[in-house]
PDB file of N, CA and C in Angstrom:
ATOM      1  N   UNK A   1      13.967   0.167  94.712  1.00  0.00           N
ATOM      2  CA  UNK A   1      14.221   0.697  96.035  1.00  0.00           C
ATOM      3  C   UNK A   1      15.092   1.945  95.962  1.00  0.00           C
ATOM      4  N   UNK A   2      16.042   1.904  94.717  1.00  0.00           N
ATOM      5  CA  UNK A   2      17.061   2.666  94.748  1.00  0.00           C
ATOM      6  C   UNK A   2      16.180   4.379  94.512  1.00  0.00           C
ATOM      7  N   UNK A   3      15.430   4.098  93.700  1.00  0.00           N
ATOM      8  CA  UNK A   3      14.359   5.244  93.145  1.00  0.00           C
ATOM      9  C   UNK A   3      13.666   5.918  93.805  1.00  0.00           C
ATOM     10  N   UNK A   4      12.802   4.981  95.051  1.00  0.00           N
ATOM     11  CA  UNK A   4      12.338   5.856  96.357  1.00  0.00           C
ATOM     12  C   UNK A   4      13.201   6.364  96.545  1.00  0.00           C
ATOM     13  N   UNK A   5      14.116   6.018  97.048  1.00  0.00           N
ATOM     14  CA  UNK A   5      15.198   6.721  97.848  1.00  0.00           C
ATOM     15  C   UNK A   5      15.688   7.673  97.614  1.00  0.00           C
ATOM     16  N   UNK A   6      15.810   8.286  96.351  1.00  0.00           N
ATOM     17  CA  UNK A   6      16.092   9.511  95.448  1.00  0.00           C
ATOM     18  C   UNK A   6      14.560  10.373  96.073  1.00  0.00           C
ATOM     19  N   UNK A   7      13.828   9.852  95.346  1.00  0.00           N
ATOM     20  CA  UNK A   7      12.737  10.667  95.549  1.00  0.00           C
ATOM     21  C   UNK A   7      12.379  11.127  96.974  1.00  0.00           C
ATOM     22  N   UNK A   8      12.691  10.549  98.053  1.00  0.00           N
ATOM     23  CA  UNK A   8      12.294  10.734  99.328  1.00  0.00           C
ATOM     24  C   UNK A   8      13.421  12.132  99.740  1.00  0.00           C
ATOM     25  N   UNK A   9      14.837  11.766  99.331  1.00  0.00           N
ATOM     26  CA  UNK A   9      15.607  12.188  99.780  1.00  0.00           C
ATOM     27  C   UNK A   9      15.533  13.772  98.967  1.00  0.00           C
ATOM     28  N   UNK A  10      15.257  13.729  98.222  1.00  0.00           N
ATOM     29  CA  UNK A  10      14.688  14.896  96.700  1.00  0.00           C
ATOM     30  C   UNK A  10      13.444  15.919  97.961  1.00  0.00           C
ATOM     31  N   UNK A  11      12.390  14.796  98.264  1.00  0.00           N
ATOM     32  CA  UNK A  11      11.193  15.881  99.031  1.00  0.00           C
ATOM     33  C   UNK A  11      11.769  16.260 100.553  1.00  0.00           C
ATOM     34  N   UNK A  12      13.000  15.559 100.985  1.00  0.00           N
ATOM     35  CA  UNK A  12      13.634  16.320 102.464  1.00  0.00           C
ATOM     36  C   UNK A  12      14.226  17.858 102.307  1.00  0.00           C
ATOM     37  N   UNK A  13      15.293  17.214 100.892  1.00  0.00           N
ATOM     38  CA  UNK A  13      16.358  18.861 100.541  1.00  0.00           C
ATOM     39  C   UNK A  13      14.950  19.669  99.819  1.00  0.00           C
ATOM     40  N   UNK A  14      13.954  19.582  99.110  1.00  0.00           N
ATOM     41  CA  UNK A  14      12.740  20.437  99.185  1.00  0.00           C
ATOM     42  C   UNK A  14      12.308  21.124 100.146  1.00  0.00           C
ATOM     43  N   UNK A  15      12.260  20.226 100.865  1.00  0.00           N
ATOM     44  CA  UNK A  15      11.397  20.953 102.900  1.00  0.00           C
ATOM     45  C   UNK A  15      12.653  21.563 103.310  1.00  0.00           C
ATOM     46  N   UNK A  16      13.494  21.622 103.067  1.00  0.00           N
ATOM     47  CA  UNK A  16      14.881  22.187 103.944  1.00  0.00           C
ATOM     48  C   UNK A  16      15.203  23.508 103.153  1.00  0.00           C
ATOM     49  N   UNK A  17      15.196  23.629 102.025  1.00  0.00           N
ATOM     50  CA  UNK A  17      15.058  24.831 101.214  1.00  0.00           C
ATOM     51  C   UNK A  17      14.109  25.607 101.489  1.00  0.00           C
ATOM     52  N   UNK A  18      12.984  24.962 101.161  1.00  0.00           N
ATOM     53  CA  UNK A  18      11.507  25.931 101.381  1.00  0.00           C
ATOM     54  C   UNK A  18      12.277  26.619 102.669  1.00  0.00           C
ATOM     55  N   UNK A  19      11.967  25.609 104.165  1.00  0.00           N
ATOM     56  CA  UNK A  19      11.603  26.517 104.964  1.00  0.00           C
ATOM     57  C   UNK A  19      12.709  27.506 105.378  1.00  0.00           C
ATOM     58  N   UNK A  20      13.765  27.176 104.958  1.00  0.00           N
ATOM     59  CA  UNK A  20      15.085  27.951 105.064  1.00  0.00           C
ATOM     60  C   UNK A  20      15.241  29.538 104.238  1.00  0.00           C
ATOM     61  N   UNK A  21      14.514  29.788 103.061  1.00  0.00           N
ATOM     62  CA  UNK A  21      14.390  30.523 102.016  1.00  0.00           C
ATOM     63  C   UNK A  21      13.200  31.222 102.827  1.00  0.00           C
ATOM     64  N   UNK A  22      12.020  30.594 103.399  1.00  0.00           N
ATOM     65  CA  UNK A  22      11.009  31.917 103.717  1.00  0.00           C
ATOM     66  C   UNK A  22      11.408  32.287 104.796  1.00  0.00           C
ATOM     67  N   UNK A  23      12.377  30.916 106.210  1.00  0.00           N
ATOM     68  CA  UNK A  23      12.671  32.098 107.101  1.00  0.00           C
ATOM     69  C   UNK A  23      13.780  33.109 107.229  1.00  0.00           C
ATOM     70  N   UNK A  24      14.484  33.202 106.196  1.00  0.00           N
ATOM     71  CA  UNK A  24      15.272  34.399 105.234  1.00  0.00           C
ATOM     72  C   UNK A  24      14.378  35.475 104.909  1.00  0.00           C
ATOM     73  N   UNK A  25      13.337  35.183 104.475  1.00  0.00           N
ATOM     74  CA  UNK A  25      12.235  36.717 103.486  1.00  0.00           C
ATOM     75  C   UNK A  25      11.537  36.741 104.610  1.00  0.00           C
ATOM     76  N   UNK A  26      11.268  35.979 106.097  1.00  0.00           N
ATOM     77  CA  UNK A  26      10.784  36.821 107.134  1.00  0.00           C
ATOM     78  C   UNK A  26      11.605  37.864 107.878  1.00  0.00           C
ATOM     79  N   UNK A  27      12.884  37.088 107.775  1.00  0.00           N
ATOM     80  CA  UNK A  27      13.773  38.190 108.748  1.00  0.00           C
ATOM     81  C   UNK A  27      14.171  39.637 107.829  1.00  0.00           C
ATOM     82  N   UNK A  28      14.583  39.212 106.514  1.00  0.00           N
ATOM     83  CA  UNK A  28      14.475  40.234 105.255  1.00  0.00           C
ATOM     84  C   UNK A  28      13.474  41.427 105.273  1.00  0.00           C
ATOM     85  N   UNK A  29      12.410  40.589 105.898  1.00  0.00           N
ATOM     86  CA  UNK A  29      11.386  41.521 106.183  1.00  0.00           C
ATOM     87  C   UNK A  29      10.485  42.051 104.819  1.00  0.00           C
ATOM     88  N   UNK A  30      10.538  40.290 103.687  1.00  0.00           N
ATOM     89  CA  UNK A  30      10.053  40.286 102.172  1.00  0.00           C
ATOM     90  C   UNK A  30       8.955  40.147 102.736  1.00  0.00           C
ATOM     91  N   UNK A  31       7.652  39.830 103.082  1.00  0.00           N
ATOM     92  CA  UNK A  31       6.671  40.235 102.873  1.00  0.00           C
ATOM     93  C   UNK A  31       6.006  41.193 104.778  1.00  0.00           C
ATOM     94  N   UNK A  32       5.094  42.309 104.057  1.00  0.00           N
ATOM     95  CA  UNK A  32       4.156  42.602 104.458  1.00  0.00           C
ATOM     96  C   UNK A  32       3.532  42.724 105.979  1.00  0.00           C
ATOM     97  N   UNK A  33       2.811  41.311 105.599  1.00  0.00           N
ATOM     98  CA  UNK A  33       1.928  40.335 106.315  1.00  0.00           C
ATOM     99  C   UNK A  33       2.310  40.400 107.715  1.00  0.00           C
ATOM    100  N   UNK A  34       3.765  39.759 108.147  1.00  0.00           N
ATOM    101  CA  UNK A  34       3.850  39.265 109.167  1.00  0.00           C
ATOM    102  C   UNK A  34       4.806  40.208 109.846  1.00  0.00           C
ATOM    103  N   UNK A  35       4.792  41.893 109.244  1.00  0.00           N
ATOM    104  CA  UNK A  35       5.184  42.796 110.009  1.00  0.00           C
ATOM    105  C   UNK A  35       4.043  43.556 111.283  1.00  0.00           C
ATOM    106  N   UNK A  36       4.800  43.030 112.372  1.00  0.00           N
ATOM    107  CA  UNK A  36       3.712  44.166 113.659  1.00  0.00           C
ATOM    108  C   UNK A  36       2.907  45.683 112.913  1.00  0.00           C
ATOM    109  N   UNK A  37       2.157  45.929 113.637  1.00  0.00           N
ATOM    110  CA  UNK A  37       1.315  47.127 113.678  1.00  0.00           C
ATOM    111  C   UNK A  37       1.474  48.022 114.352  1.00  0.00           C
ATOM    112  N   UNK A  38       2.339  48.901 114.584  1.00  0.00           N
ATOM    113  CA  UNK A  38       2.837  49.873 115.506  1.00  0.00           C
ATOM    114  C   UNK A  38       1.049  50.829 115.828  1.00  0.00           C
ATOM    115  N   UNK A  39       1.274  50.737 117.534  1.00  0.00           N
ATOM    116  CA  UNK A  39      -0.124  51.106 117.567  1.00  0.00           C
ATOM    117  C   UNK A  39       0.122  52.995 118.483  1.00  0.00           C
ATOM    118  N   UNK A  40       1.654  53.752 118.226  1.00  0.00           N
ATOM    119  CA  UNK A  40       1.326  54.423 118.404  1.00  0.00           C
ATOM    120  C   UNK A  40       1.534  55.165 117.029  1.00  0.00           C
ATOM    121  N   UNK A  41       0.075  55.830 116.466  1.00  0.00           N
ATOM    122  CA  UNK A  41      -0.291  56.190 114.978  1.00  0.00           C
ATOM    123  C   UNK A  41      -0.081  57.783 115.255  1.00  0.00           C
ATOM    124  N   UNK A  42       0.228  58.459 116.056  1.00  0.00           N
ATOM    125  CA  UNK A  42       0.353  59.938 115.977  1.00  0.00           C
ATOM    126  C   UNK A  42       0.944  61.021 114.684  1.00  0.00           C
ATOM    127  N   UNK A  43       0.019  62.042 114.493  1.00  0.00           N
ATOM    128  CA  UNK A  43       0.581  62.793 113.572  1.00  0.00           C
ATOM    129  C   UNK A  43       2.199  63.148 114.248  1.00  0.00           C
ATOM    130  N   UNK A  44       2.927  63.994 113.304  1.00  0.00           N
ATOM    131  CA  UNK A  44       4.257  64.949 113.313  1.00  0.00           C
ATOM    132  C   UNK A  44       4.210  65.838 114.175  1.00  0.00           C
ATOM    133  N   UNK A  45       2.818  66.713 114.391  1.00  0.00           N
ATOM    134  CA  UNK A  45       2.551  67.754 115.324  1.00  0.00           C
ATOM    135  C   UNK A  45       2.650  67.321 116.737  1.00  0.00           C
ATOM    136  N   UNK A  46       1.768  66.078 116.856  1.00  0.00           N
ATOM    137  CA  UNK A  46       1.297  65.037 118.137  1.00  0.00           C
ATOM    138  C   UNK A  46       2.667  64.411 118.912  1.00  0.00           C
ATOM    139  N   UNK A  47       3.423  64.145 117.770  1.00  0.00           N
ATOM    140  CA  UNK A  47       4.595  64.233 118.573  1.00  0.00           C
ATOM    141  C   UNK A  47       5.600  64.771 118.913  1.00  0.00           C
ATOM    142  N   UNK A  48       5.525  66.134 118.244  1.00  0.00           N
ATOM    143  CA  UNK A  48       6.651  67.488 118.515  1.00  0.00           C
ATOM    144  C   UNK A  48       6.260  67.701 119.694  1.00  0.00           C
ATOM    145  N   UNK A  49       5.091  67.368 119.918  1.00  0.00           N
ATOM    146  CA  UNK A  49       4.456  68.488 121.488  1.00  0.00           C
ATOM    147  C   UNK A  49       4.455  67.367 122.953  1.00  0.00           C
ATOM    148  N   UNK A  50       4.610  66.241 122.427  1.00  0.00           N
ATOM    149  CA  UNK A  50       5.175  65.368 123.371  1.00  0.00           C
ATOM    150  C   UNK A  50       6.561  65.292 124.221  1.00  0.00           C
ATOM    151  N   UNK A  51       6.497  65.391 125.248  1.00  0.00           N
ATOM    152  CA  UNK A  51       8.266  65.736 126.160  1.00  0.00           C
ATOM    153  C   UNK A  51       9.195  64.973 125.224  1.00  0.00           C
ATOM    154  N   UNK A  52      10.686  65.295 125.279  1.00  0.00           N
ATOM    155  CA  UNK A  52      11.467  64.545 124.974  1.00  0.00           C
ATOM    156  C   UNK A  52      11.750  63.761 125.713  1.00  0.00           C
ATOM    157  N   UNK A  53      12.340  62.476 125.378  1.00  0.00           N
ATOM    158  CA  UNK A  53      12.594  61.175 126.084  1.00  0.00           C
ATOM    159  C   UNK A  53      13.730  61.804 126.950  1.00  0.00           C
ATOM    160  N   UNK A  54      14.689  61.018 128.086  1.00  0.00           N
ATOM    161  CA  UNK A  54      15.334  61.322 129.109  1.00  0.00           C
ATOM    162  C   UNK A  54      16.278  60.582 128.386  1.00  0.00           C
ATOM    163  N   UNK A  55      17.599  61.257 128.497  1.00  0.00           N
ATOM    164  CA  UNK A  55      18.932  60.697 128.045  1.00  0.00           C
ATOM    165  C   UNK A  55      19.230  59.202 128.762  1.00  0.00           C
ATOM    166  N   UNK A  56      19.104  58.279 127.716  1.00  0.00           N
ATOM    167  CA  UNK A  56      19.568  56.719 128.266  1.00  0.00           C
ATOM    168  C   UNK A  56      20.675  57.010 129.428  1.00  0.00           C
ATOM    169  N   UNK A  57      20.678  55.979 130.523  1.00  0.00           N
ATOM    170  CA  UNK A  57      21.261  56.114 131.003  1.00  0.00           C
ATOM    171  C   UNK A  57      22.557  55.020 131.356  1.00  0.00           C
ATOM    172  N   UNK A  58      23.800  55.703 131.013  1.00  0.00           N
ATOM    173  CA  UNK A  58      24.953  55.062 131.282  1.00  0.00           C
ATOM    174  C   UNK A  58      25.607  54.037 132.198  1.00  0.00           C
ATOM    175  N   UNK A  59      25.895  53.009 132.194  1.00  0.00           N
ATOM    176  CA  UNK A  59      26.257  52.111 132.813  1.00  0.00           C
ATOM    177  C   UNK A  59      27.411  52.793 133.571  1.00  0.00           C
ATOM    178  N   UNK A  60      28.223  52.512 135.036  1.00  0.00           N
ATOM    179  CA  UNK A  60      28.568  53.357 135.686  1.00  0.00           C
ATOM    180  C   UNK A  60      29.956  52.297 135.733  1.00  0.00           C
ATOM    181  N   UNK A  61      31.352  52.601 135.945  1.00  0.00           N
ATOM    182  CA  UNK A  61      32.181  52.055 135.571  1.00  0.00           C
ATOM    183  C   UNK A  61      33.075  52.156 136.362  1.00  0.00           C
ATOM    184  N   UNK A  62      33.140  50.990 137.836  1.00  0.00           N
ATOM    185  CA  UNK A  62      34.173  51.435 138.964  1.00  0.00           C
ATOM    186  C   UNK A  62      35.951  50.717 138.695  1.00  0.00           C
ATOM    187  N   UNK A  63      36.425  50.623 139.496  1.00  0.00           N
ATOM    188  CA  UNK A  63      38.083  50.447 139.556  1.00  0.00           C
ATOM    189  C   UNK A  63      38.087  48.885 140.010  1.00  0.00           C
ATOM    190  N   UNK A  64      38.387  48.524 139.631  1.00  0.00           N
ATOM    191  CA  UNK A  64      38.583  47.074 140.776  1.00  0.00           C
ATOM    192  C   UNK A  64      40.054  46.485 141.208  1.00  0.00           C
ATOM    193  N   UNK A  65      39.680  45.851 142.178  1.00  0.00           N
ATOM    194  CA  UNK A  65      41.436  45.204 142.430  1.00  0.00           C
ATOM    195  C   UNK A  65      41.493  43.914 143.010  1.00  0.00           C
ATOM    196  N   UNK A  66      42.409  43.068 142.796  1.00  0.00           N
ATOM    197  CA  UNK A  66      41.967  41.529 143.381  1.00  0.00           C
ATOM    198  C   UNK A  66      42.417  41.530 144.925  1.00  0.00           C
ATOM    199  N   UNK A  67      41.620  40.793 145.663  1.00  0.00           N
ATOM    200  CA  UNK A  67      41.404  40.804 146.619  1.00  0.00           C
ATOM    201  C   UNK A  67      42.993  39.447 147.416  1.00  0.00           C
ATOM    202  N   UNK A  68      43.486  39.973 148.389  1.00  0.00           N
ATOM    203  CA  UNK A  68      44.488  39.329 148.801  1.00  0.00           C
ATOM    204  C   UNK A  68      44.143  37.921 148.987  1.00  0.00           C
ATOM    205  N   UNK A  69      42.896  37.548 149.816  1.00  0.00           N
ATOM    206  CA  UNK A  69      43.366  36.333 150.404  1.00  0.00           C
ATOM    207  C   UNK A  69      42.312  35.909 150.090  1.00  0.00           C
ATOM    208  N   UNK A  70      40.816  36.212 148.801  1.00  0.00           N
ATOM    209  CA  UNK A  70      40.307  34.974 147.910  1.00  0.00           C
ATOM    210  C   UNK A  70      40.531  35.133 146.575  1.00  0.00           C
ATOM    211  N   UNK A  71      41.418  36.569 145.944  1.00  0.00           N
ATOM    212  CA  UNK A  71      41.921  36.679 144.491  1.00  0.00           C
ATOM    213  C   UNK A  71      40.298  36.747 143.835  1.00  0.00           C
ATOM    214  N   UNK A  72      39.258  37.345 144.118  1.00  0.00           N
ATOM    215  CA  UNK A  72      38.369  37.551 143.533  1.00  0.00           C
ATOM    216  C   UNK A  72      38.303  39.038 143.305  1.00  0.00           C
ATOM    217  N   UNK A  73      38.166  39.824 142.236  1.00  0.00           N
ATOM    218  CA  UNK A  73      38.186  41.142 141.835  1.00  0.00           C
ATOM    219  C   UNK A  73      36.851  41.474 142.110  1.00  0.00           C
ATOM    220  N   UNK A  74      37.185  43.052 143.349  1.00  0.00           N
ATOM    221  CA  UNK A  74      35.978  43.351 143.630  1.00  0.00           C
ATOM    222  C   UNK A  74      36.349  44.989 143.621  1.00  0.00           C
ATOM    223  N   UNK A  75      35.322  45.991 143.668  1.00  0.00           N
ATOM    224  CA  UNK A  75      35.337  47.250 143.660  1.00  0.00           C
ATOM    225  C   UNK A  75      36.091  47.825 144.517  1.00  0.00           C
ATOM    226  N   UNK A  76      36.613  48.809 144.429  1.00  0.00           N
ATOM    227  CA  UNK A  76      37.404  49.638 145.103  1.00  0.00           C
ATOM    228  C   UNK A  76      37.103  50.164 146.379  1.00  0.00           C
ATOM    229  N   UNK A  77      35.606  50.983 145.058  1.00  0.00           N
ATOM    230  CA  UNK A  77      34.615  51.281 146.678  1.00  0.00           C
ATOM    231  C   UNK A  77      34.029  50.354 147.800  1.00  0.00           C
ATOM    232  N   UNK A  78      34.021  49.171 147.585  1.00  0.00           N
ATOM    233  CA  UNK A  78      33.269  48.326 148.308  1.00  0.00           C
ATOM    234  C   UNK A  78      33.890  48.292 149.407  1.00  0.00           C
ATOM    235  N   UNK A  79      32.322  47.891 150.944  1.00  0.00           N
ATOM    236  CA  UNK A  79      32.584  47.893 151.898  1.00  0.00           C
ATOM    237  C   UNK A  79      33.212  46.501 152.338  1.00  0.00           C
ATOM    238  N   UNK A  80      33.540  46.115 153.666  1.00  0.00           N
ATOM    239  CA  UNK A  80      33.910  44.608 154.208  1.00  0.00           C
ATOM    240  C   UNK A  80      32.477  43.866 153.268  1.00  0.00           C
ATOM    241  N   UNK A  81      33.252  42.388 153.089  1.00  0.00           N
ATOM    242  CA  UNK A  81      32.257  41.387 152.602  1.00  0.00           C
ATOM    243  C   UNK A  81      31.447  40.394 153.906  1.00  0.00           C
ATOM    244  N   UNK A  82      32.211  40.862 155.057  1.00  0.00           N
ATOM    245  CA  UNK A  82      31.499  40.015 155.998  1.00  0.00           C
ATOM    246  C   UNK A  82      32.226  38.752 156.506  1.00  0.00           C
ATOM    247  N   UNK A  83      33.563  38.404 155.434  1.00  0.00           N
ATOM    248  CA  UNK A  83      34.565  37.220 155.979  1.00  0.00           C
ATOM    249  C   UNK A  83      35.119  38.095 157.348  1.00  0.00           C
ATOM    250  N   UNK A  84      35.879  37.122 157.971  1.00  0.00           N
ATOM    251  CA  UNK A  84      36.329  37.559 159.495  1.00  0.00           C
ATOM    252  C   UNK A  84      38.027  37.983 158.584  1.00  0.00           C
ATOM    253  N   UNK A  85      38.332  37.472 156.986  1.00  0.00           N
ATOM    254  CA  UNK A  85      39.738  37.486 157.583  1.00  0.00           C
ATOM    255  C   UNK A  85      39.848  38.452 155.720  1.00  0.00           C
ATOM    256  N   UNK A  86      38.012  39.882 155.983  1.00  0.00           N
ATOM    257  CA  UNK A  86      38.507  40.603 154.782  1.00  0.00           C
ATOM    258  C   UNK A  86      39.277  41.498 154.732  1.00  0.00           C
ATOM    259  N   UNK A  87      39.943  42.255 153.868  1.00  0.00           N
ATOM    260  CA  UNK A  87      41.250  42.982 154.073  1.00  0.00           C
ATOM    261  C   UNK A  87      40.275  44.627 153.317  1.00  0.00           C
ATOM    262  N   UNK A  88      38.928  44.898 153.243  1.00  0.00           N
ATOM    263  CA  UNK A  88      38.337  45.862 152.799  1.00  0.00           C
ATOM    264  C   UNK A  88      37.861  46.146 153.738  1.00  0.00           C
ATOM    265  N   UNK A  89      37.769  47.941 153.457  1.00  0.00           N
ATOM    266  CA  UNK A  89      37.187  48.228 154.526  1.00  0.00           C
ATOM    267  C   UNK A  89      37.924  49.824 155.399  1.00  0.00           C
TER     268      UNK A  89
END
């Protein structure tokens, strides 16, 4: 009994290696195969003469301040929230 038990426990840490080791050489990016196909194939010329892309655009970054009477931090700019007892505005 003692002997299965080796052996069983022998073909688990097997399966746990294997699949641990290839999904390492997929993310590694070791084989080939299971890299996408980029399907825009354009020459150097084809894409010099293509517009340039538009500058990403920046996330916009206001002031905030906590609010007196629910202590929730809200924008500076912001208008009333619609409570009867908001202090914005």
């Amino acid at each position: 009994m003692g002997l299965l038990l080796k052996f069983v426990m022998l073909g688990v840490v097997a399966y746990v290696a294997w699949n641990t080791a290839r999904r390492w050489l997929g993310l590694l990016g070791g084989s080939g195969a299971n890299r996408p196909v980029s399907g825009n194939r354009q020459t150097p010329a084809a894409r010099s003469a293509s517009p340039a892309p538009a500058a990403p655009r920046r996330p916009v970054v206001e002031d905030t301040k906590a609010c007196p009477v629910c202590g929730a931090y809200v924008s500076v700019s912001a208008g009333k929230c619609g409570r009867s007892d908001c202090p914005q505005g």
